[in-house]
C-alpha atoms as a PDB file:
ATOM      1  CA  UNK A   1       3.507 -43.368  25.013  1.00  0.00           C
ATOM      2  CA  UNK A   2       5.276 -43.317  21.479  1.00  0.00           C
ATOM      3  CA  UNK A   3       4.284 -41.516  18.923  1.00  0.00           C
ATOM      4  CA  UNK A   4       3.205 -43.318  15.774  1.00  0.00           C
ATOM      5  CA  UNK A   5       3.828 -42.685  12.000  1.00  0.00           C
ATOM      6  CA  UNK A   6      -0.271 -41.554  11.922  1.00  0.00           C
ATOM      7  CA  UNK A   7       0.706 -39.026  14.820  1.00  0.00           C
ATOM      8  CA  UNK A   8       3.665 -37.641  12.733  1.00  0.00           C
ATOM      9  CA  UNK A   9       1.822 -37.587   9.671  1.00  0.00           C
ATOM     10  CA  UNK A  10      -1.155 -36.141  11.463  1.00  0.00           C
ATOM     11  CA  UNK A  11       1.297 -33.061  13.128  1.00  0.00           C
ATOM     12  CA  UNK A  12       2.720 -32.997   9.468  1.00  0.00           C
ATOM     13  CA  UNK A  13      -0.705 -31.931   7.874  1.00  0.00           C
ATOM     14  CA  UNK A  14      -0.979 -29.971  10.464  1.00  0.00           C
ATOM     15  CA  UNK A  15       2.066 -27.891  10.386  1.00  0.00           C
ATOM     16  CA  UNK A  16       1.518 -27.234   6.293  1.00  0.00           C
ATOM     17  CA  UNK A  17      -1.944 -25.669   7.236  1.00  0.00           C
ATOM     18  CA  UNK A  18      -0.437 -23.485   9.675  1.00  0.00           C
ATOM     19  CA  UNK A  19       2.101 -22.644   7.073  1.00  0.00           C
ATOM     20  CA  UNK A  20      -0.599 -21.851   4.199  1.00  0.00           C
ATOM     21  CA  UNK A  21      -2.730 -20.038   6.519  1.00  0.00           C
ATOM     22  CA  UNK A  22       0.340 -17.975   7.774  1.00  0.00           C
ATOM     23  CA  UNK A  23       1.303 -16.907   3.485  1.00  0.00           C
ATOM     24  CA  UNK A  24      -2.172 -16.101   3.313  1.00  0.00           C
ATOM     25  CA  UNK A  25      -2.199 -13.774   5.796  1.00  0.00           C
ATOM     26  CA  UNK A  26       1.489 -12.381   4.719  1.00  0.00           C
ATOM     27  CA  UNK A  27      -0.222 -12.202   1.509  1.00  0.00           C
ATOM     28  CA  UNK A  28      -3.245 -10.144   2.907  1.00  0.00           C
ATOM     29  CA  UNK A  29      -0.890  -7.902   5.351  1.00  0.00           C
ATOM     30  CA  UNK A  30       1.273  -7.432   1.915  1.00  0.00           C
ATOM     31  CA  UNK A  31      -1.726  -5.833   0.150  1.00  0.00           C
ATOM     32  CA  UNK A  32      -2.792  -3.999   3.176  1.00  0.00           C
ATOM     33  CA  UNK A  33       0.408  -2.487   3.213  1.00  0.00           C
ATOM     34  CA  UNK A  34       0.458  -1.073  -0.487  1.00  0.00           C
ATOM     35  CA  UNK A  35      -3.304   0.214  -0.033  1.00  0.00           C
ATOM     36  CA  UNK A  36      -2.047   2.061   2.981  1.00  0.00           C
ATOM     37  CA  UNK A  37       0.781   3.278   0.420  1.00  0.00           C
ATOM     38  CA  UNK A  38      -1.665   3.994  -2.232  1.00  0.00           C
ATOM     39  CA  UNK A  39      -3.590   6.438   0.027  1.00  0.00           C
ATOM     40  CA  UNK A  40      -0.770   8.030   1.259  1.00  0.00           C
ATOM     41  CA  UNK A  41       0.603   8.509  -1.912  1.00  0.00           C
ATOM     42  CA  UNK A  42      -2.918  10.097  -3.008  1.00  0.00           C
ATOM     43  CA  UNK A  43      -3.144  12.524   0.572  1.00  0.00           C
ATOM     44  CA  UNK A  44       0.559  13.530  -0.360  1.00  0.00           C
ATOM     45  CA  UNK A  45      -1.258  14.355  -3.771  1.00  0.00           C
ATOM     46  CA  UNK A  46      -3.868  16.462  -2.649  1.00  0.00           C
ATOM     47  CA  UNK A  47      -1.772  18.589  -0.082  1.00  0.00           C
ATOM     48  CA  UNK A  48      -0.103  19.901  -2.756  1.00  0.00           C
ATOM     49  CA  UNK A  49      -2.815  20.373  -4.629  1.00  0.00           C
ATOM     50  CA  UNK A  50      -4.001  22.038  -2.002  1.00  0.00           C
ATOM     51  CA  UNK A  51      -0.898  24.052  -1.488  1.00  0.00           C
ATOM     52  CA  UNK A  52      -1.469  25.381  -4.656  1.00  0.00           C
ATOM     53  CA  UNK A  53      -5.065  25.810  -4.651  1.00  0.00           C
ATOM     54  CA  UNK A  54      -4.047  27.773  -1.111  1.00  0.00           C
ATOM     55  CA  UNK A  55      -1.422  30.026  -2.888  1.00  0.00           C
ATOM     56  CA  UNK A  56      -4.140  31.144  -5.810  1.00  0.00           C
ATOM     57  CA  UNK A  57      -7.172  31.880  -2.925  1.00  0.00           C
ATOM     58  CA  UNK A  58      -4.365  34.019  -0.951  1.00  0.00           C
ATOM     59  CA  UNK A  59      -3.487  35.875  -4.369  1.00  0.00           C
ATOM     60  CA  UNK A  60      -7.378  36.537  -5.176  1.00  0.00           C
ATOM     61  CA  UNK A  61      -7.721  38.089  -1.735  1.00  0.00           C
ATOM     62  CA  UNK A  62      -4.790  40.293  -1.956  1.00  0.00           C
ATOM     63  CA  UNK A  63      -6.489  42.083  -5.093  1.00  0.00           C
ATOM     64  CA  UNK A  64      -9.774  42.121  -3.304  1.00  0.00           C
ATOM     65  CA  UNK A  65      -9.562  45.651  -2.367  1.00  0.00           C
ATOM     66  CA  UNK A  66      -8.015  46.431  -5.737  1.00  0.00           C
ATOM     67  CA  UNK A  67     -11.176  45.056  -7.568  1.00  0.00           C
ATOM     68  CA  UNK A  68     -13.660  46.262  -4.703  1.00  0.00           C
ATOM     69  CA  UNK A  69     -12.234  49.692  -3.450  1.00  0.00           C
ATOM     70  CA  UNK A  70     -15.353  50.516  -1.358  1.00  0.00           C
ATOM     71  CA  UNK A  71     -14.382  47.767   1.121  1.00  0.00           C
ATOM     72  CA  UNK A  72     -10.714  48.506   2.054  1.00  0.00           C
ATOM     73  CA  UNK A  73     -11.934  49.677   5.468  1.00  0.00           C
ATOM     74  CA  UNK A  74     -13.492  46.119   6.359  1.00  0.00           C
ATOM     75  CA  UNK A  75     -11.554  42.647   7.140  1.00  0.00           C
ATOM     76  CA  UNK A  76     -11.388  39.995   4.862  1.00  0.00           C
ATOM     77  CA  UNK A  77     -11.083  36.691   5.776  1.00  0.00           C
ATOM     78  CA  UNK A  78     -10.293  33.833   4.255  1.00  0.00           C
ATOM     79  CA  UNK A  79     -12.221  30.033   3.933  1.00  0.00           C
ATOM     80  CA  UNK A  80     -11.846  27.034   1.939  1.00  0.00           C
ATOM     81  CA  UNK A  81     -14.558  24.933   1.422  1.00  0.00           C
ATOM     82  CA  UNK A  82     -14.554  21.184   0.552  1.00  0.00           C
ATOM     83  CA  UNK A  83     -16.616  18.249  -0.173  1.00  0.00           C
ATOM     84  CA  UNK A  84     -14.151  15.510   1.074  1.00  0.00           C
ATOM     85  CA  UNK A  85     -11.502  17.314   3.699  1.00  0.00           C
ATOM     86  CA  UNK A  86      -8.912  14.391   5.549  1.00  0.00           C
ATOM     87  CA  UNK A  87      -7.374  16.220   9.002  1.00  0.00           C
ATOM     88  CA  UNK A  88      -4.096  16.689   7.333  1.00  0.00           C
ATOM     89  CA  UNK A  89      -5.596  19.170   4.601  1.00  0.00           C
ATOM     90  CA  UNK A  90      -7.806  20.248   7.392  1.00  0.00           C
ATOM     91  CA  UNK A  91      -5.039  21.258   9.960  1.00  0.00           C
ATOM     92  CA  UNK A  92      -2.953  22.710   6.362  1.00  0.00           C
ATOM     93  CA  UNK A  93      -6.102  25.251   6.062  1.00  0.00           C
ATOM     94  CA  UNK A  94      -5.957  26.083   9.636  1.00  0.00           C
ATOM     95  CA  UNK A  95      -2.449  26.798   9.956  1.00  0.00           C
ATOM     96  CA  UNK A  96      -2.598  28.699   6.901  1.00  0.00           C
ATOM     97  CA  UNK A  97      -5.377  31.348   8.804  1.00  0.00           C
ATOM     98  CA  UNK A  98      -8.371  29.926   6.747  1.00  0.00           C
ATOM     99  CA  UNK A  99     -11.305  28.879   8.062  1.00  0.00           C
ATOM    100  CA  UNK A 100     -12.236  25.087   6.879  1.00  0.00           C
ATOM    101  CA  UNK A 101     -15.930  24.073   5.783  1.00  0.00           C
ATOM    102  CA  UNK A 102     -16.820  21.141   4.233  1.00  0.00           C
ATOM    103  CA  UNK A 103     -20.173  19.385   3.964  1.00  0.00           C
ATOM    104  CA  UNK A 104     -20.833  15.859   5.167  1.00  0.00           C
ATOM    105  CA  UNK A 105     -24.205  13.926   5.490  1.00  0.00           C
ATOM    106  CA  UNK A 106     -25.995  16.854   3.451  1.00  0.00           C
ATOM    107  CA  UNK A 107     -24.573  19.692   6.403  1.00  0.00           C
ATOM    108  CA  UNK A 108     -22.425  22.755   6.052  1.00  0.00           C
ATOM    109  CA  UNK A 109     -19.649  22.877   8.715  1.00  0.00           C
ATOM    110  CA  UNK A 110     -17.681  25.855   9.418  1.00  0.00           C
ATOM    111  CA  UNK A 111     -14.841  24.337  11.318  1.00  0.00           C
ATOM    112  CA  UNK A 112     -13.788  27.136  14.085  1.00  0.00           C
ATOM    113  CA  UNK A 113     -11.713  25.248  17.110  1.00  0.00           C
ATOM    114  CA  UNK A 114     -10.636  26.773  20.080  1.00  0.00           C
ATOM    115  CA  UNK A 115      -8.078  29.108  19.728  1.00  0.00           C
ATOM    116  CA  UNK A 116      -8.365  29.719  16.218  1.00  0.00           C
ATOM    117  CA  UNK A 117      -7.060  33.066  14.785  1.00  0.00           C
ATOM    118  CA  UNK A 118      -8.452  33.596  11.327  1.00  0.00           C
ATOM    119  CA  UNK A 119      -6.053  35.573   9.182  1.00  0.00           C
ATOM    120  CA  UNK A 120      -7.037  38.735   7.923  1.00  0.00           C
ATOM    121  CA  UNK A 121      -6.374  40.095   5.001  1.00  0.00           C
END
């Protein structure tokens, strides 16, 4: 069986659909790509906010006892709270020996995992 000029023509058409269809989704994986960026760029942002935010809460509970003499004989402990906390800034509280709360869906968590050793101050 030959094929015809319609058949070539036909696989022709064909071929720039594929084609369009494949930019389109080059295009689409592009922008997917710099929203993924975008957000990182913004998390990067608010770990070192954090950071900082971290460093001051440290700094008020070192001059705890200096403000509130009657309780240098109890432990203090430390916990950030947060409306909106991602697992990086959540595991960056934890390592730091803070305890992490946050409230989602109109409920406090206190977020304790196994193994946890608060840091007392």
């Amino acid at each position: 069986m030959a094929t015809t000029a319609d058949d070539l023509w036909a696989l022709l058409r064909e071929l720039i659909e594929a084609q369009k269809e494949t930019a389109r989704e080059t295009q689409e994986t592009k922008r997917m790509f710099q929203e993924t960026d975008r957000k990182m760029r913004q998390t990067d942002r608010q770990i070192k906010e954090l950071g900082k935010q971290i460093g001051q809460l440290k700094d008020i509970l070192h001059q705890f006892r200096e403000f509130f003499p009657e309780h240098r004989d109890k432990r203090l402990f430390g916990i950030l709270a947060a409306v909106d906390l991602t697992a990086a800034m959540r595991e960056r509280v934890l390592r730091e020996g803070f305890y992490a709360a946050w409230i989602h869906d109109q409920v406090f968590d206190l977020d304790v995992p196994d193994g946890f050793q608060p840091r007392v101050y």
